[in-house]
C-alpha atoms as a PDB file:
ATOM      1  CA  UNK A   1      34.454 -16.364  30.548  1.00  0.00           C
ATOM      2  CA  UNK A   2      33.318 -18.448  33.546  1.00  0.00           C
ATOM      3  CA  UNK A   3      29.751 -19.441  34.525  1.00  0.00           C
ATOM      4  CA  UNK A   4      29.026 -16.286  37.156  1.00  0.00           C
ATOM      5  CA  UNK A   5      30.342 -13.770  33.963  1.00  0.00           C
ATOM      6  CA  UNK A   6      27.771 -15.301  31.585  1.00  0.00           C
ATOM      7  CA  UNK A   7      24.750 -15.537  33.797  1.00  0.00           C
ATOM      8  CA  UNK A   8      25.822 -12.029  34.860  1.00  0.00           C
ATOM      9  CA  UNK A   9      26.080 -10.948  30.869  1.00  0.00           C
ATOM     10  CA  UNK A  10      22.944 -12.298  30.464  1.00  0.00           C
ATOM     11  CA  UNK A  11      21.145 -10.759  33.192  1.00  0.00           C
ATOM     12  CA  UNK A  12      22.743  -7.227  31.290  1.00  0.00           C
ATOM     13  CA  UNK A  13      21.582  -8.042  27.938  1.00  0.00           C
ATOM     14  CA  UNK A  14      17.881  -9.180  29.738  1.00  0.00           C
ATOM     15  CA  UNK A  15      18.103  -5.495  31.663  1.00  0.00           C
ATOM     16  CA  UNK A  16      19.018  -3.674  28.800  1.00  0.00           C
ATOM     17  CA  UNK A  17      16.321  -5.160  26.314  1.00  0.00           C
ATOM     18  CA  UNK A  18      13.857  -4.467  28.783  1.00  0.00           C
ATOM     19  CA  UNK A  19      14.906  -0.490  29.330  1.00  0.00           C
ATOM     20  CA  UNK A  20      14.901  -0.664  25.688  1.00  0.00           C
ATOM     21  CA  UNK A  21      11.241  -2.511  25.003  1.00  0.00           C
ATOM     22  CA  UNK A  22       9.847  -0.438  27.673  1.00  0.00           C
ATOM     23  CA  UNK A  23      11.277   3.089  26.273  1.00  0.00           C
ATOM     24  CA  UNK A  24      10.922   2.304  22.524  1.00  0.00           C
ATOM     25  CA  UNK A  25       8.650  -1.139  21.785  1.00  0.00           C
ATOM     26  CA  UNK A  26       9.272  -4.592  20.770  1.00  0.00           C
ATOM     27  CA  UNK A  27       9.262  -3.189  17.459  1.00  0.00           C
ATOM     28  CA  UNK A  28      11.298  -0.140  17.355  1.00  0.00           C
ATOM     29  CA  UNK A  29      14.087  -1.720  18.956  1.00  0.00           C
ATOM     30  CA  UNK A  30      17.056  -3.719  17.582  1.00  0.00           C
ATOM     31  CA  UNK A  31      19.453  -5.661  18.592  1.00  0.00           C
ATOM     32  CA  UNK A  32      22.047  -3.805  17.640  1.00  0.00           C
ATOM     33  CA  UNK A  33      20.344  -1.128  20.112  1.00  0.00           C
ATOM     34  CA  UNK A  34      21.070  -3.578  22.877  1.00  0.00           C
ATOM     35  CA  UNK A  35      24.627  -4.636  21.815  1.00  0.00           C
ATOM     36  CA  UNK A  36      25.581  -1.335  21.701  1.00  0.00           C
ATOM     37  CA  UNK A  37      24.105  -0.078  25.335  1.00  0.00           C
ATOM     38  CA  UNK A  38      25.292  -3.497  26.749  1.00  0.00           C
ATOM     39  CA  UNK A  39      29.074  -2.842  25.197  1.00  0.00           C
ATOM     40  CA  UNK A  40      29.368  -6.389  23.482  1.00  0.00           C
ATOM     41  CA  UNK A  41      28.567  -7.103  19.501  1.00  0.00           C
ATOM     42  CA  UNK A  42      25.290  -8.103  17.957  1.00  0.00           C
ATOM     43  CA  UNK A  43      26.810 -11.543  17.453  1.00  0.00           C
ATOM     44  CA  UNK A  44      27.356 -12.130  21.452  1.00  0.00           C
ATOM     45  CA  UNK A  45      23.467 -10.903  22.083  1.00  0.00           C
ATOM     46  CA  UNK A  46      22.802 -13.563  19.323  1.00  0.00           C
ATOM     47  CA  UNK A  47      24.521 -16.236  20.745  1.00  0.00           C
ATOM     48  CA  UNK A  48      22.926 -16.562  23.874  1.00  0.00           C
ATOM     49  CA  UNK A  49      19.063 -15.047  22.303  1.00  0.00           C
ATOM     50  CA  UNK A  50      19.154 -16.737  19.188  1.00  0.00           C
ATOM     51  CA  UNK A  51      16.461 -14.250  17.729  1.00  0.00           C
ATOM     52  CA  UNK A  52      14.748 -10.853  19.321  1.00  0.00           C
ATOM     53  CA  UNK A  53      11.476 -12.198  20.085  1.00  0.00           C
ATOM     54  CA  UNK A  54      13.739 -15.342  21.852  1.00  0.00           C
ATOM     55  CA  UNK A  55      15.224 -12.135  24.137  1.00  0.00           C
ATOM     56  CA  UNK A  56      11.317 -10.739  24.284  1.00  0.00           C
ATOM     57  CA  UNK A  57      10.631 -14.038  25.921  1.00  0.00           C
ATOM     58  CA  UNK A  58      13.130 -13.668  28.091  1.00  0.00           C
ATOM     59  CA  UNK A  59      12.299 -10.348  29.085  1.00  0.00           C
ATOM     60  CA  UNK A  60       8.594 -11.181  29.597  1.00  0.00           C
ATOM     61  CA  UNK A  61       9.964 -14.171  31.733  1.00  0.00           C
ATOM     62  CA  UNK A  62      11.907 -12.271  34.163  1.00  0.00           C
ATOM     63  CA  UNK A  63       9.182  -9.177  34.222  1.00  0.00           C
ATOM     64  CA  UNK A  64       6.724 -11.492  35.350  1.00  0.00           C
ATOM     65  CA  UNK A  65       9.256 -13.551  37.749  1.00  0.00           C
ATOM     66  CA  UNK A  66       9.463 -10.382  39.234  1.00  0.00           C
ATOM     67  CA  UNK A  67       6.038 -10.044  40.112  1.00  0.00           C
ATOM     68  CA  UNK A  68       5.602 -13.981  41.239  1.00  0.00           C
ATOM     69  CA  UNK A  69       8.301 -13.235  43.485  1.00  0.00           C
ATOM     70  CA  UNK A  70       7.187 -10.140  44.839  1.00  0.00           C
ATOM     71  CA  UNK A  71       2.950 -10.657  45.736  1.00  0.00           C
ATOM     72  CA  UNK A  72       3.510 -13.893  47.743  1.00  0.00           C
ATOM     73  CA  UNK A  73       5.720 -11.445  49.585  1.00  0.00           C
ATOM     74  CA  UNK A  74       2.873  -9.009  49.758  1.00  0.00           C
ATOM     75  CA  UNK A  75       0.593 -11.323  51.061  1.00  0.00           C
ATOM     76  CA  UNK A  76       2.530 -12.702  53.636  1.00  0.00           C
ATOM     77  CA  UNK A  77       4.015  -9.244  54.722  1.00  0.00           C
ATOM     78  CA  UNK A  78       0.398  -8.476  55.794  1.00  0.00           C
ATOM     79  CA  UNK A  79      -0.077 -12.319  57.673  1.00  0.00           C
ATOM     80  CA  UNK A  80      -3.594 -12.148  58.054  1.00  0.00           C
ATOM     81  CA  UNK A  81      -4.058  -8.535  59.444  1.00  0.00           C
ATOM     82  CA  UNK A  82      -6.931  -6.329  58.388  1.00  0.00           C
ATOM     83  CA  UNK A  83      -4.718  -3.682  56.405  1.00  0.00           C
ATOM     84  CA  UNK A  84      -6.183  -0.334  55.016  1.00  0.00           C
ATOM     85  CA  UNK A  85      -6.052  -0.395  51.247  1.00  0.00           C
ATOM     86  CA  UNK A  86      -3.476   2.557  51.269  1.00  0.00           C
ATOM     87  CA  UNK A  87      -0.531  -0.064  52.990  1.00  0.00           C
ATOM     88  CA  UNK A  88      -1.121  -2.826  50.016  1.00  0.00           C
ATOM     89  CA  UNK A  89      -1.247  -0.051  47.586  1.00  0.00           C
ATOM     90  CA  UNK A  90       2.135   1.734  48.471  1.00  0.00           C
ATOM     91  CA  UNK A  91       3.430  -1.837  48.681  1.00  0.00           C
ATOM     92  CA  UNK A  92       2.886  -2.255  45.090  1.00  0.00           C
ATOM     93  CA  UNK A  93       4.358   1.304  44.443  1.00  0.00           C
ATOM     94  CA  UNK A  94       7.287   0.837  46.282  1.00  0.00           C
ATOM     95  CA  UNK A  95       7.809  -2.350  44.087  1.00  0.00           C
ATOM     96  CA  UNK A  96       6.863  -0.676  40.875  1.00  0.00           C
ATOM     97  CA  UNK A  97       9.307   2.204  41.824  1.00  0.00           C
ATOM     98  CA  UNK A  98      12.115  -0.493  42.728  1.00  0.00           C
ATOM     99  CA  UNK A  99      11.347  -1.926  38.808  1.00  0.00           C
ATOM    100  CA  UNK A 100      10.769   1.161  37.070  1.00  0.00           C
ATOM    101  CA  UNK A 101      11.115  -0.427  33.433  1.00  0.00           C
ATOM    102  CA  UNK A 102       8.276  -3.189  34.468  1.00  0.00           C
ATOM    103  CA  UNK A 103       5.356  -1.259  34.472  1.00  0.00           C
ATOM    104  CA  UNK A 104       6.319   0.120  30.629  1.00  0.00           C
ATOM    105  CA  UNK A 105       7.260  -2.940  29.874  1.00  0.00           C
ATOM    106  CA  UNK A 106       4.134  -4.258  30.414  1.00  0.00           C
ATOM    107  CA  UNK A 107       2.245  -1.403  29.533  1.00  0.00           C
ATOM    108  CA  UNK A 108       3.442  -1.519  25.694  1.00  0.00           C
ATOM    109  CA  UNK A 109       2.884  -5.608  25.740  1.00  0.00           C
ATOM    110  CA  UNK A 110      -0.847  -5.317  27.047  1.00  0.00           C
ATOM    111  CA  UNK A 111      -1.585  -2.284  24.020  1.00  0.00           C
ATOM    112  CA  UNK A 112       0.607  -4.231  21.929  1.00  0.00           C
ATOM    113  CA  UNK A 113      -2.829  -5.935  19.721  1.00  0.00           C
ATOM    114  CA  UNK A 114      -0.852  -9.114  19.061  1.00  0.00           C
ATOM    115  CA  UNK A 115       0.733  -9.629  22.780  1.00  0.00           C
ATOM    116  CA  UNK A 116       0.084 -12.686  24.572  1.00  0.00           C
ATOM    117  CA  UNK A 117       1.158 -11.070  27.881  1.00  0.00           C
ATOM    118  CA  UNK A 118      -2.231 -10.748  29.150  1.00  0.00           C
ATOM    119  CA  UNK A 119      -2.572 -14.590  28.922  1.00  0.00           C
ATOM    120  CA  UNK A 120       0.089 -15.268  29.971  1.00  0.00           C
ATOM    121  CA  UNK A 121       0.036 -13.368  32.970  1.00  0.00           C
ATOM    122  CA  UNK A 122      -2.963 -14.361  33.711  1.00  0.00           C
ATOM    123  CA  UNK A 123      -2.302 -17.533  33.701  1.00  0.00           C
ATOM    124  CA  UNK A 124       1.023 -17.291  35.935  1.00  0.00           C
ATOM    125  CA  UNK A 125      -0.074 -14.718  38.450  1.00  0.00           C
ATOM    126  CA  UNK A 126      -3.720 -15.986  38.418  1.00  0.00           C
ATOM    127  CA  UNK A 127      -2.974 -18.033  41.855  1.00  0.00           C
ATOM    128  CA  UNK A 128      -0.862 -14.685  43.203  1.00  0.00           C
ATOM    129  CA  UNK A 129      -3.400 -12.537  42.568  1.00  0.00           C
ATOM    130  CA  UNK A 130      -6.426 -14.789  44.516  1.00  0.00           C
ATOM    131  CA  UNK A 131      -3.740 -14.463  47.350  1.00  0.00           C
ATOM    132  CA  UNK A 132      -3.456 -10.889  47.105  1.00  0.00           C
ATOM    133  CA  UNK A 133      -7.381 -10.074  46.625  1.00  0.00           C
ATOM    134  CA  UNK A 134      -8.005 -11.661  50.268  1.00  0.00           C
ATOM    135  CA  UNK A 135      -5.878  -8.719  51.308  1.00  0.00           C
ATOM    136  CA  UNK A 136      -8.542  -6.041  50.558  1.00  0.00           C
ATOM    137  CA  UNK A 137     -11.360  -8.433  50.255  1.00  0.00           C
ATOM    138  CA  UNK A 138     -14.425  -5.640  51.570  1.00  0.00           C
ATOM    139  CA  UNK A 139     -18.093  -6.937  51.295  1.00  0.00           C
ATOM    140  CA  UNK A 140     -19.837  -7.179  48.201  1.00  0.00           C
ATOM    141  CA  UNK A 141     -17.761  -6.461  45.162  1.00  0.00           C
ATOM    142  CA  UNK A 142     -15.555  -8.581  43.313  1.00  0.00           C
ATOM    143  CA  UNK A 143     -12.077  -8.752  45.184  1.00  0.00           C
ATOM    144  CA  UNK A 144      -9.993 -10.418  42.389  1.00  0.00           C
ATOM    145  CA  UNK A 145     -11.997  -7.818  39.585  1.00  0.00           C
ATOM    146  CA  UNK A 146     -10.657  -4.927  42.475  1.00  0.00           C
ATOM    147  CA  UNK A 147      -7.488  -6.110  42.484  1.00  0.00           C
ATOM    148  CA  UNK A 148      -6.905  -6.546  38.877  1.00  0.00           C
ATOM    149  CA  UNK A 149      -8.292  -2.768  38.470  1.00  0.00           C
ATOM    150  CA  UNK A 150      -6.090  -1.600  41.061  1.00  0.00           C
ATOM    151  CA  UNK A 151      -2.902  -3.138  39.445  1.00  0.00           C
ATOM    152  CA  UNK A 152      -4.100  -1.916  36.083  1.00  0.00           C
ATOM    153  CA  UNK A 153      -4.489   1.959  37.417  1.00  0.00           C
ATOM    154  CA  UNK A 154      -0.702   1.621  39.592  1.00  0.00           C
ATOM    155  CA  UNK A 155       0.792   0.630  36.222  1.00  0.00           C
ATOM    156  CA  UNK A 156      -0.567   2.707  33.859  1.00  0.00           C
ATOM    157  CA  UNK A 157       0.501   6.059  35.828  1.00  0.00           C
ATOM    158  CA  UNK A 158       4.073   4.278  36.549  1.00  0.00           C
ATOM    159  CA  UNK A 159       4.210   3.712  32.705  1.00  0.00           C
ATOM    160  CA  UNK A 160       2.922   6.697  31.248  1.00  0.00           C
ATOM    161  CA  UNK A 161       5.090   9.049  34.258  1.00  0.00           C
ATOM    162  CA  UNK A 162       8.926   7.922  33.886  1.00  0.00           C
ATOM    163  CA  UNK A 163      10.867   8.639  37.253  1.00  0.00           C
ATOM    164  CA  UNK A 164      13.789  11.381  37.378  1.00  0.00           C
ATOM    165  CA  UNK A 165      17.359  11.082  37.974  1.00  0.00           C
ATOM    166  CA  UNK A 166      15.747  11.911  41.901  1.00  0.00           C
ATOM    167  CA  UNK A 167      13.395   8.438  41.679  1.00  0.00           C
ATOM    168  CA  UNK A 168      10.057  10.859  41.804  1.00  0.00           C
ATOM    169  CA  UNK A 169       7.951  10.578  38.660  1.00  0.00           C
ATOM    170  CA  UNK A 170       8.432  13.116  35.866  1.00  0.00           C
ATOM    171  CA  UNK A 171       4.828  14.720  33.844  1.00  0.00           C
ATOM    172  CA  UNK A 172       5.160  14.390  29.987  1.00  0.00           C
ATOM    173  CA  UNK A 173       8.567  14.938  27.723  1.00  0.00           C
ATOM    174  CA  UNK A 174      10.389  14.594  31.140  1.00  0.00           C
ATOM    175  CA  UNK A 175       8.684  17.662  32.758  1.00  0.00           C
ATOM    176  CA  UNK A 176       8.982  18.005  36.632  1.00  0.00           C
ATOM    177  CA  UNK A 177       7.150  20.200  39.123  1.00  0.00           C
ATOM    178  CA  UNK A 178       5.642  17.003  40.378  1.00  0.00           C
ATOM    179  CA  UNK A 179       2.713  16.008  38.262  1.00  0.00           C
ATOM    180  CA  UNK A 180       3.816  12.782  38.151  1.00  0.00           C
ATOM    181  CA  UNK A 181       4.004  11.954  41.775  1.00  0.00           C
ATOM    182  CA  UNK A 182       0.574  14.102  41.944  1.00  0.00           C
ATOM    183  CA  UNK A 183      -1.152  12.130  39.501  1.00  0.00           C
ATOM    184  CA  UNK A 184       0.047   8.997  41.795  1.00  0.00           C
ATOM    185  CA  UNK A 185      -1.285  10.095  44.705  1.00  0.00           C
ATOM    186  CA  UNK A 186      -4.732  10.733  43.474  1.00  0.00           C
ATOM    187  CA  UNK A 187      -4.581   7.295  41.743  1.00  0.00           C
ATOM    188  CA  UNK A 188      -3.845   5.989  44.824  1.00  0.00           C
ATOM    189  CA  UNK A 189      -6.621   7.815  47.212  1.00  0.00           C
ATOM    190  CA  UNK A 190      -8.871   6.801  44.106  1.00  0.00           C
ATOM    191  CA  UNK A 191      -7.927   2.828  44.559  1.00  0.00           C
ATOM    192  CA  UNK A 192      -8.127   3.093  47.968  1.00  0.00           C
ATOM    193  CA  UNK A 193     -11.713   4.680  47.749  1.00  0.00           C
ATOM    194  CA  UNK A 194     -13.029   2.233  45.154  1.00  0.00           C
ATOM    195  CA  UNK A 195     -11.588  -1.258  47.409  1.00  0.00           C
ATOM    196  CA  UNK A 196     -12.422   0.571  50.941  1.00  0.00           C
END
């Protein structure tokens, strides 16, 4: 197996354990699970994640590698201009909807009483997200606090509503009829309302 085969086997194993974390929990899921979704043996997953929470690292690492790649993006996509709330906001959906596991992903690690995600991310998006609080910085009010409240609303309804086979957010037990995208939408005009 050459180099490009491994680093793509491990980017399957990575995508599978997060599908899996984010459906199931750290807990509830095995590695066997993974193996067996992935198409290769236990033994191969162990070989290159020694142990599942070695793999839960890894998962956390490229969940939030996702989002340090994607807000200096933000911020320079809006270069200085005074943007309504709504444009940053469906930014950040559009991205959520591009990584539909992330947001219940890191939904289940932040509820999860003995994750250290919310450290953690703090502590590598903290820079990110002063960048991205200039972007609806109003007056008075706490811009970071805003922004951190916004994110928090976005990716609880992207958690709790999974999207379809169509990409538009399903209610509960996979229910469609378009709560999901309904409940977005009012998140959204709520956001906007609370940082305009």
């Amino acid at each position: 197996m050459g180099r490009e085969d491994v680093e793509a086997l491990r980017r399957r194993i990575v995508a599978e354990a997060t599908r899996r974390f984010a459906d199931s929990g750290y807990r509830a899921t095995t590695i066997q699970q993974i193996a067996d979704a992935v198409g290769i043996g236990k033994t191969l997953v162990l070989y290159h994640y020694p142990s599942k929470e070695a793999l839960r690292a890894e998962v956390l690492n490229a969940v939030i590698g996702a989002w340090e790649a994607f807000l200096p993006r933000l911020v320079a996509s809006v270069g200085g201009r005074d943007v309504p709330p709504e444009e940053v906001l469906g930014s950040i959906v559009a991205f959520m909807r591009s990584h539909p596991d992330l947001p219940r992903f890191l939904l289940r690690e932040l509820l999860d009483s003995g994750s250290d995600v919310g450290a953690l991310l703090g502590e590598r998006l903290g820079p990110a997200t002063e960048a991205a609080a200039t972007l609806v910085q109003r007056d008075g009010g706490d811009a970071h606090a805003q922004v951190i409240l916004a994110g928090i609303v976005l990716l609880g309804v992207l958690a709790v509503f999974k999207p379809g086979p169509d990409g538009a957010l399903q209610g509960p037990a996979g229910e469609d009829g378009g709560l999901g995208e309904r409940v977005l939408a009012e998140a959204v005009r709520a956001v906007s309302r609370a940082l305009g």
